[in-house]
C-alpha atoms as a PDB file:
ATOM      1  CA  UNK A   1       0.000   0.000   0.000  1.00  0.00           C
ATOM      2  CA  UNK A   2       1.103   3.214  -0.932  1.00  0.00           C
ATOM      3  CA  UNK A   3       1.599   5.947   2.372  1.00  0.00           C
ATOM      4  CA  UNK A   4       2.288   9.402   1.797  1.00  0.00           C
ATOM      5  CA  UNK A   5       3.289  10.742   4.627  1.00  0.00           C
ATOM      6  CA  UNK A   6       5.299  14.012   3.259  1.00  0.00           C
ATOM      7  CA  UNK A   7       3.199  15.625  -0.217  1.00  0.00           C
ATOM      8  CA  UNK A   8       6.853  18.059  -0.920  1.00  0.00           C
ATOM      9  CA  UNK A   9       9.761  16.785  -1.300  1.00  0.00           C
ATOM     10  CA  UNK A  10      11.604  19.764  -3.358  1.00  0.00           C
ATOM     11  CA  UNK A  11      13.467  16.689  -5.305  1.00  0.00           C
ATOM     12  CA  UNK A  12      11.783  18.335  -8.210  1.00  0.00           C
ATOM     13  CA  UNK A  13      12.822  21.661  -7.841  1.00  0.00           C
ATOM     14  CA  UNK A  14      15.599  21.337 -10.526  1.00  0.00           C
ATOM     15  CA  UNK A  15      12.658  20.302 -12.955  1.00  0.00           C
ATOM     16  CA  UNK A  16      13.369  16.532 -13.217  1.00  0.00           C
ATOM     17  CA  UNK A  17      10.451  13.577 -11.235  1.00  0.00           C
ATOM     18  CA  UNK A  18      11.711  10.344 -10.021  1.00  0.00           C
ATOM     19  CA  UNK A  19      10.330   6.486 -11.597  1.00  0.00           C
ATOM     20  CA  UNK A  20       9.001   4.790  -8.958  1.00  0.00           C
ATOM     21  CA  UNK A  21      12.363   2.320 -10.527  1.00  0.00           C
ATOM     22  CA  UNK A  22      14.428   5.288  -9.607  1.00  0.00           C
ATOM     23  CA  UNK A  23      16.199   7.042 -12.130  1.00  0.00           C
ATOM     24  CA  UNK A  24      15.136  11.008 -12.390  1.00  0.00           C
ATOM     25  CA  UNK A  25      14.188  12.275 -15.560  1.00  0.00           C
ATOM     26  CA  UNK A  26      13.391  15.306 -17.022  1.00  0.00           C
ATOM     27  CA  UNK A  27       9.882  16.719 -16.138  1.00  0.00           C
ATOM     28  CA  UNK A  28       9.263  17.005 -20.384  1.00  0.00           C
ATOM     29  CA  UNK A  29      10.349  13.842 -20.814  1.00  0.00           C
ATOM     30  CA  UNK A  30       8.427  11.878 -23.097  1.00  0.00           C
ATOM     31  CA  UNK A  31       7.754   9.060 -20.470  1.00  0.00           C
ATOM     32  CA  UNK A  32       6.762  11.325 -17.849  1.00  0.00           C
ATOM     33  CA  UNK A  33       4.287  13.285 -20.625  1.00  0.00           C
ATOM     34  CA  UNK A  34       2.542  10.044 -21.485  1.00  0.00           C
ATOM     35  CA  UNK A  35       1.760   8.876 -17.395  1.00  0.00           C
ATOM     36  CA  UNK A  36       1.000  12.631 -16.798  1.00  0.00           C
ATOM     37  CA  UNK A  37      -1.545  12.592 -19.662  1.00  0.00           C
ATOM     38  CA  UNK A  38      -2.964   9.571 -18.282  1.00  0.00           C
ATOM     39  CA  UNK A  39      -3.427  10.832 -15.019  1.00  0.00           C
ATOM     40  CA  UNK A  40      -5.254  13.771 -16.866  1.00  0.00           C
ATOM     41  CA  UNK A  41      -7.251  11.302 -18.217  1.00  0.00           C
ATOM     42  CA  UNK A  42      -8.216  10.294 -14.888  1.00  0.00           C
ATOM     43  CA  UNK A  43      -9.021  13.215 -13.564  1.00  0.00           C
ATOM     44  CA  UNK A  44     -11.518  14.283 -16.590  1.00  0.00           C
ATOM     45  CA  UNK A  45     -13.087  10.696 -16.257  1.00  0.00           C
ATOM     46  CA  UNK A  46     -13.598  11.929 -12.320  1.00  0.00           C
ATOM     47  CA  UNK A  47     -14.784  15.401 -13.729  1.00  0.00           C
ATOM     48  CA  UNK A  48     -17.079  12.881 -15.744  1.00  0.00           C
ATOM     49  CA  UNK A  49     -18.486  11.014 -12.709  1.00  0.00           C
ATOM     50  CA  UNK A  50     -19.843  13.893 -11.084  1.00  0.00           C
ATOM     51  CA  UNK A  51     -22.678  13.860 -13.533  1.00  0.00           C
ATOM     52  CA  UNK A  52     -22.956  10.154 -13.602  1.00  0.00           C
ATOM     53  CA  UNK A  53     -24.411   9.470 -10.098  1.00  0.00           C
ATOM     54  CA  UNK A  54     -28.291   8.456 -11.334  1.00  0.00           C
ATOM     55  CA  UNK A  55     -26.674   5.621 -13.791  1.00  0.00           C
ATOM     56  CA  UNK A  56     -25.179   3.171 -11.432  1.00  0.00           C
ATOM     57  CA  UNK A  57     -23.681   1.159 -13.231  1.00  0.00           C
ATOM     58  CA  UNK A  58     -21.952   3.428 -15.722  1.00  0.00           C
ATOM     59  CA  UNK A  59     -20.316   4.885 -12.605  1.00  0.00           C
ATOM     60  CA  UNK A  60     -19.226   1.454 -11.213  1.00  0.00           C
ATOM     61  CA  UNK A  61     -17.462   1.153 -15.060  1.00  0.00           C
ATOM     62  CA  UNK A  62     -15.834   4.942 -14.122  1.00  0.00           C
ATOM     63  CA  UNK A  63     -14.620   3.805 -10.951  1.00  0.00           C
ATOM     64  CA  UNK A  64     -13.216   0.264 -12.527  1.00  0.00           C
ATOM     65  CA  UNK A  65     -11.544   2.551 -14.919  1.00  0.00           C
ATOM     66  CA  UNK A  66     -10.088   5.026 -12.734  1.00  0.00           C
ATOM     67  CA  UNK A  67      -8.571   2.473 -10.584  1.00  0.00           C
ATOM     68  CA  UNK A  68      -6.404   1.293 -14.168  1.00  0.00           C
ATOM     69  CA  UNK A  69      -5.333   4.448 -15.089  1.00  0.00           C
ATOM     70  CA  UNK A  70      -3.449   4.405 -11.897  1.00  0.00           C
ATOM     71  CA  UNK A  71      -2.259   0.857 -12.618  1.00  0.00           C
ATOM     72  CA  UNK A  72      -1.471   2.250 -16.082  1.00  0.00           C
ATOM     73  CA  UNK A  73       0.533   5.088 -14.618  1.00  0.00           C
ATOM     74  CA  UNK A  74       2.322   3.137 -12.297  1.00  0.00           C
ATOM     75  CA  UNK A  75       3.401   0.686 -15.364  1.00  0.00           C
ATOM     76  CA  UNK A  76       4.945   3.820 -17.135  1.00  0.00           C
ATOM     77  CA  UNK A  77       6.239   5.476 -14.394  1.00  0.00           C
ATOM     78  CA  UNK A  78       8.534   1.648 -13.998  1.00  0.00           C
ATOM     79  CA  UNK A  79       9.714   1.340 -17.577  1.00  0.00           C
ATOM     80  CA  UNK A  80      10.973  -2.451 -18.394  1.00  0.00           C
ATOM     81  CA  UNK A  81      14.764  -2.295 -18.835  1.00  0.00           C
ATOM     82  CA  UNK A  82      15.625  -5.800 -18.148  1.00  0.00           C
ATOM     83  CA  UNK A  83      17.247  -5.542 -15.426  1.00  0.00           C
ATOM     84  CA  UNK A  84      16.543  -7.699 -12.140  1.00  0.00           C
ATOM     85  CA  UNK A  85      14.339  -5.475  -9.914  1.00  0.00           C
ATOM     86  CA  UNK A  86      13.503  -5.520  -5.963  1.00  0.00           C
ATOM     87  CA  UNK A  87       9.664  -5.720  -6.497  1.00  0.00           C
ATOM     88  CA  UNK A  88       7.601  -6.718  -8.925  1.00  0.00           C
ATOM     89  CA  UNK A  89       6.379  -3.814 -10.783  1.00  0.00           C
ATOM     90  CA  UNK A  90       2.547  -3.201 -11.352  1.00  0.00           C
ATOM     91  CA  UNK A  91       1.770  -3.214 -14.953  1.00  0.00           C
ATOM     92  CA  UNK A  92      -1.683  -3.492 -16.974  1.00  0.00           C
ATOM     93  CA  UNK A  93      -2.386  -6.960 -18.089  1.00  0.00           C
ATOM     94  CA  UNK A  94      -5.005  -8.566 -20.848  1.00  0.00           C
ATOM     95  CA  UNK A  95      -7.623  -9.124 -18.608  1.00  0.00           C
ATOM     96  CA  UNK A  96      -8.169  -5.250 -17.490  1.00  0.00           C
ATOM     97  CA  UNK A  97      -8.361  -4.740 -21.538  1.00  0.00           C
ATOM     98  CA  UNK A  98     -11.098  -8.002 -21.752  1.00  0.00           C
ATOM     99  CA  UNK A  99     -13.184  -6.558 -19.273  1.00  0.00           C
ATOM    100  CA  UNK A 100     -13.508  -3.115 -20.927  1.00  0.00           C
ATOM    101  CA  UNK A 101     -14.476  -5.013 -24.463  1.00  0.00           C
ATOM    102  CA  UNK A 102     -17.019  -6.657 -22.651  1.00  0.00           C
ATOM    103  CA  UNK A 103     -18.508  -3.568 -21.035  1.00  0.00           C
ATOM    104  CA  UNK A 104     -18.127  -1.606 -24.462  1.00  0.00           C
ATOM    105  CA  UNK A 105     -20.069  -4.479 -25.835  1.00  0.00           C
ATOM    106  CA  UNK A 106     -22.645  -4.480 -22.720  1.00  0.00           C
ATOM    107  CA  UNK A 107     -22.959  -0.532 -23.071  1.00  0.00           C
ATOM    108  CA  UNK A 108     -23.195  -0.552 -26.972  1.00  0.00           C
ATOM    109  CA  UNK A 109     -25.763  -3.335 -27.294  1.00  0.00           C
ATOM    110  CA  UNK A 110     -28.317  -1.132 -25.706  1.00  0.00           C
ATOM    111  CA  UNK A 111     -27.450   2.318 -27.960  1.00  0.00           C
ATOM    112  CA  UNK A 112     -29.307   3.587 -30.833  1.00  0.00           C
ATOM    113  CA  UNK A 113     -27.361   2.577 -34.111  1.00  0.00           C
ATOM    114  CA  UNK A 114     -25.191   5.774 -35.126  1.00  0.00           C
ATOM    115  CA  UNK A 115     -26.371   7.715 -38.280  1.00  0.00           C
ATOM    116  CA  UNK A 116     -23.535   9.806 -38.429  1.00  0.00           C
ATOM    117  CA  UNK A 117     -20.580  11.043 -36.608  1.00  0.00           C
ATOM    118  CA  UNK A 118     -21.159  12.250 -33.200  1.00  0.00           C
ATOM    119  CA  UNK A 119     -20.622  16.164 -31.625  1.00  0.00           C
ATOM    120  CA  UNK A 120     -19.592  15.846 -27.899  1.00  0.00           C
ATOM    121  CA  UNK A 121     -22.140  17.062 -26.013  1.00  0.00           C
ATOM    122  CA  UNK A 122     -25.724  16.204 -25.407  1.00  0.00           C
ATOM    123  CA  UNK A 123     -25.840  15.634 -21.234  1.00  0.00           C
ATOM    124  CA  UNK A 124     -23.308  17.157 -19.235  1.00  0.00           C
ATOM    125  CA  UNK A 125     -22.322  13.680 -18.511  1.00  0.00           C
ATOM    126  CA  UNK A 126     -21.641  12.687 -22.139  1.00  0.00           C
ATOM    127  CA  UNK A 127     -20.023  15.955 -22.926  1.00  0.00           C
ATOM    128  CA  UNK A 128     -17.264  15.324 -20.306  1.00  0.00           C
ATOM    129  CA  UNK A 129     -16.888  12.075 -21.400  1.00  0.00           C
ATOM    130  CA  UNK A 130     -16.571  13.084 -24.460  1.00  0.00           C
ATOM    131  CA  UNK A 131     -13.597  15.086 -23.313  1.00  0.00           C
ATOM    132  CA  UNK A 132     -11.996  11.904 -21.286  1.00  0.00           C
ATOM    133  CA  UNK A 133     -11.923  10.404 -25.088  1.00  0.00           C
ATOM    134  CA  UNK A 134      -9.815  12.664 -26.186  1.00  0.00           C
ATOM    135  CA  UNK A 135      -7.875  13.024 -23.613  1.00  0.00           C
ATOM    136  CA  UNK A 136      -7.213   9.452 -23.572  1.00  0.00           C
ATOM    137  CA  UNK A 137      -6.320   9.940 -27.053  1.00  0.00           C
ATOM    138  CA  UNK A 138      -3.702  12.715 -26.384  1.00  0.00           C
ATOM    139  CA  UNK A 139      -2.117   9.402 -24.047  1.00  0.00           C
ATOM    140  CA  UNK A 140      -2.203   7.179 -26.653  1.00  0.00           C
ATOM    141  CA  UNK A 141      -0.379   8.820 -29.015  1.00  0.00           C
ATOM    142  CA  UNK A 142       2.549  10.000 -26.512  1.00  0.00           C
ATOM    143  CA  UNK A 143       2.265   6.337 -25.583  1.00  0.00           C
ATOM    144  CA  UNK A 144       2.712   5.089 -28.988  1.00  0.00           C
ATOM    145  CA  UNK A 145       5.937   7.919 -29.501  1.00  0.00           C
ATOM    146  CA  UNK A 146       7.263   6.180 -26.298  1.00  0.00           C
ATOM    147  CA  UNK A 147       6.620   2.973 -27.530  1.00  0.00           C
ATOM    148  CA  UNK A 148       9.086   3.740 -30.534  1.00  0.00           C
ATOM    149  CA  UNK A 149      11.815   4.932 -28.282  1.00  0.00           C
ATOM    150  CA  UNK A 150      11.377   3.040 -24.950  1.00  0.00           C
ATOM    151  CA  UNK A 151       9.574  -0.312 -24.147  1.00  0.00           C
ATOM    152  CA  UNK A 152       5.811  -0.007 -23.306  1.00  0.00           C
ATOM    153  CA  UNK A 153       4.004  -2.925 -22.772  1.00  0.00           C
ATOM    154  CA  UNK A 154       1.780  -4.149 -25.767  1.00  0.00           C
ATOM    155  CA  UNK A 155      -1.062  -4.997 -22.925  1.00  0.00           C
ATOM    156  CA  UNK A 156      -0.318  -1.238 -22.059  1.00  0.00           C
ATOM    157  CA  UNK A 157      -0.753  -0.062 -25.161  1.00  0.00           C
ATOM    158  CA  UNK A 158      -4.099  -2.019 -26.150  1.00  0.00           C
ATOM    159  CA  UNK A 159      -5.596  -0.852 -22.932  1.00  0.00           C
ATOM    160  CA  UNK A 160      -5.565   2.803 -23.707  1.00  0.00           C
ATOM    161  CA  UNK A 161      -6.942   2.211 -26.917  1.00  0.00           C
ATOM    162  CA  UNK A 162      -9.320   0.144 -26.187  1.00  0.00           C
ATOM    163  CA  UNK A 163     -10.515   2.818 -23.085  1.00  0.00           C
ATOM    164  CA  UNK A 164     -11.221   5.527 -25.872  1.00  0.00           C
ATOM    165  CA  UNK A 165     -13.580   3.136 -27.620  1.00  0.00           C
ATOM    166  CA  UNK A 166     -14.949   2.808 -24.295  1.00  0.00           C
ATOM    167  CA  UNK A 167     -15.248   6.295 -23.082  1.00  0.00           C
ATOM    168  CA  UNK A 168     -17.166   7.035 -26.767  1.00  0.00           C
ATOM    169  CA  UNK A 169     -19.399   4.327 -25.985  1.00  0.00           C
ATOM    170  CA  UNK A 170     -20.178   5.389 -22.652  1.00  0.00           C
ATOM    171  CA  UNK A 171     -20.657   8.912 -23.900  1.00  0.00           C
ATOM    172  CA  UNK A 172     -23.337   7.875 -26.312  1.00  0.00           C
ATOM    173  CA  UNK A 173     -24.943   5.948 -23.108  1.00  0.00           C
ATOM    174  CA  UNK A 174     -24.825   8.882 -21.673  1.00  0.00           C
ATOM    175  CA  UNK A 175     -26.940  10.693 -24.029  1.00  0.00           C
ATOM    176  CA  UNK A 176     -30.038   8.118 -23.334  1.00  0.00           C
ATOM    177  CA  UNK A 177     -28.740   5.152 -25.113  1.00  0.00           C
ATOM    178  CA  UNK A 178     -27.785   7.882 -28.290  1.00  0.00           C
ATOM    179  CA  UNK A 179     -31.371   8.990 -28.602  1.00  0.00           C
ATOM    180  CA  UNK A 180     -29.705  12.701 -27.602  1.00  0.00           C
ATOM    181  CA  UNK A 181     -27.013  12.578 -29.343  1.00  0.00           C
ATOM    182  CA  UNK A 182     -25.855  15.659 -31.182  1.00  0.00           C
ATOM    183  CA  UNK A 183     -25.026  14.501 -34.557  1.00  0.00           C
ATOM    184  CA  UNK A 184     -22.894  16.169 -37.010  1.00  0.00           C
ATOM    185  CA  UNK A 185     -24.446  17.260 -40.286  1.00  0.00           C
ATOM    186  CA  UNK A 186     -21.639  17.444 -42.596  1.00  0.00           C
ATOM    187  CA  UNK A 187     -21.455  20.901 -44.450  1.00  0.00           C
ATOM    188  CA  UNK A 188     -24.537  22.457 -42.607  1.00  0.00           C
ATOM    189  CA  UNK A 189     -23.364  25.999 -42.328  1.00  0.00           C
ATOM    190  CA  UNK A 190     -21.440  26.277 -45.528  1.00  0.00           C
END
């Protein structure tokens, strides 16, 4: 269990962050970008919950989710070198990335079919979602430019993909099953 006893250290005040394997690194460093976007993600998929609170078990899915982005930050912030470590670092593994599938699957089953592309917004709930997806996104892609530089675990990598497809999904849930969607209308104010 994690304990926190101190929240400043002042390690950082000569702009690098420690891996929880030790070595500092810059504070723009590409690894630290991609956990820091993640933990953005979190906290616009908590910005999300606050409007989720009469669908129960959306929020339970939020929660589940939140929960893994802090596993997912804790697997970036201990990259995989090779080397022989004290502990046994906490990384994502295939069946966090099953479980969302199935819920995508659970959530979509019950939504409207889509017409055409979607416009965040509709409910405050699905709007902030909305935002979480593309957030999400944003972590993806610095994952992915990690991922060509430094090892990132594959099961990593699938999971936040796989949450974006998610977070869409439950944005459309959201918006009562897609019936209140806002859809795009491709070249309406031309």
């Amino acid at each position: 269990m994690v304990k926190l006893n101190k929240i400043y250290t002042r390690t950082g005040d000569d702009g690098t962050t420690g891996l929880v394997s030790g070595p500092r690194r810059q504070k723009h460093d590409l690894r630290v970008e991609a956990y820091g976007t993640v933990d953005e993600t979190n906290s616009t998929v908590g910005l999300a919950r606050l409007h989720t609170s009469g669908m129960a078990e959306l929020d339970a899915m939020l929660s589940r989710i939140q929960n893994d982005l802090f596993d997912l930050g804790a697997d970036l912030a201990a990259p995989d070198t090779g080397e022989k470590l004290d502990y046994e670092p906490l990384r994502i593994v295939e069946a966090q990335t099953t479980r969302l599938e199935n819920e995508i699957d659970a959530l979509n089953a019950r939504l409207d079919p889509l017409r055409s592309f979607v416009l965040p917004g509709g409910s405050p709930a699905s709007a902030h979602l909305h935002l979480a997806r593309t957030v999400a996104r944003r972590a993806e892609r610095l994952m992915v430019e990690l991922s060509r530089r430094e090892a990132v675990s594959g099961a990593a990598l699938k999971y936040v993909n796989r949450l974006s497809d998610f977070l869409f999904v439950a944005a459309r849930f959201a918006n009562d099953g897609g019936k209140a969607d806002v859809l795009w209308v491709p070249g309406k104010n031309r």
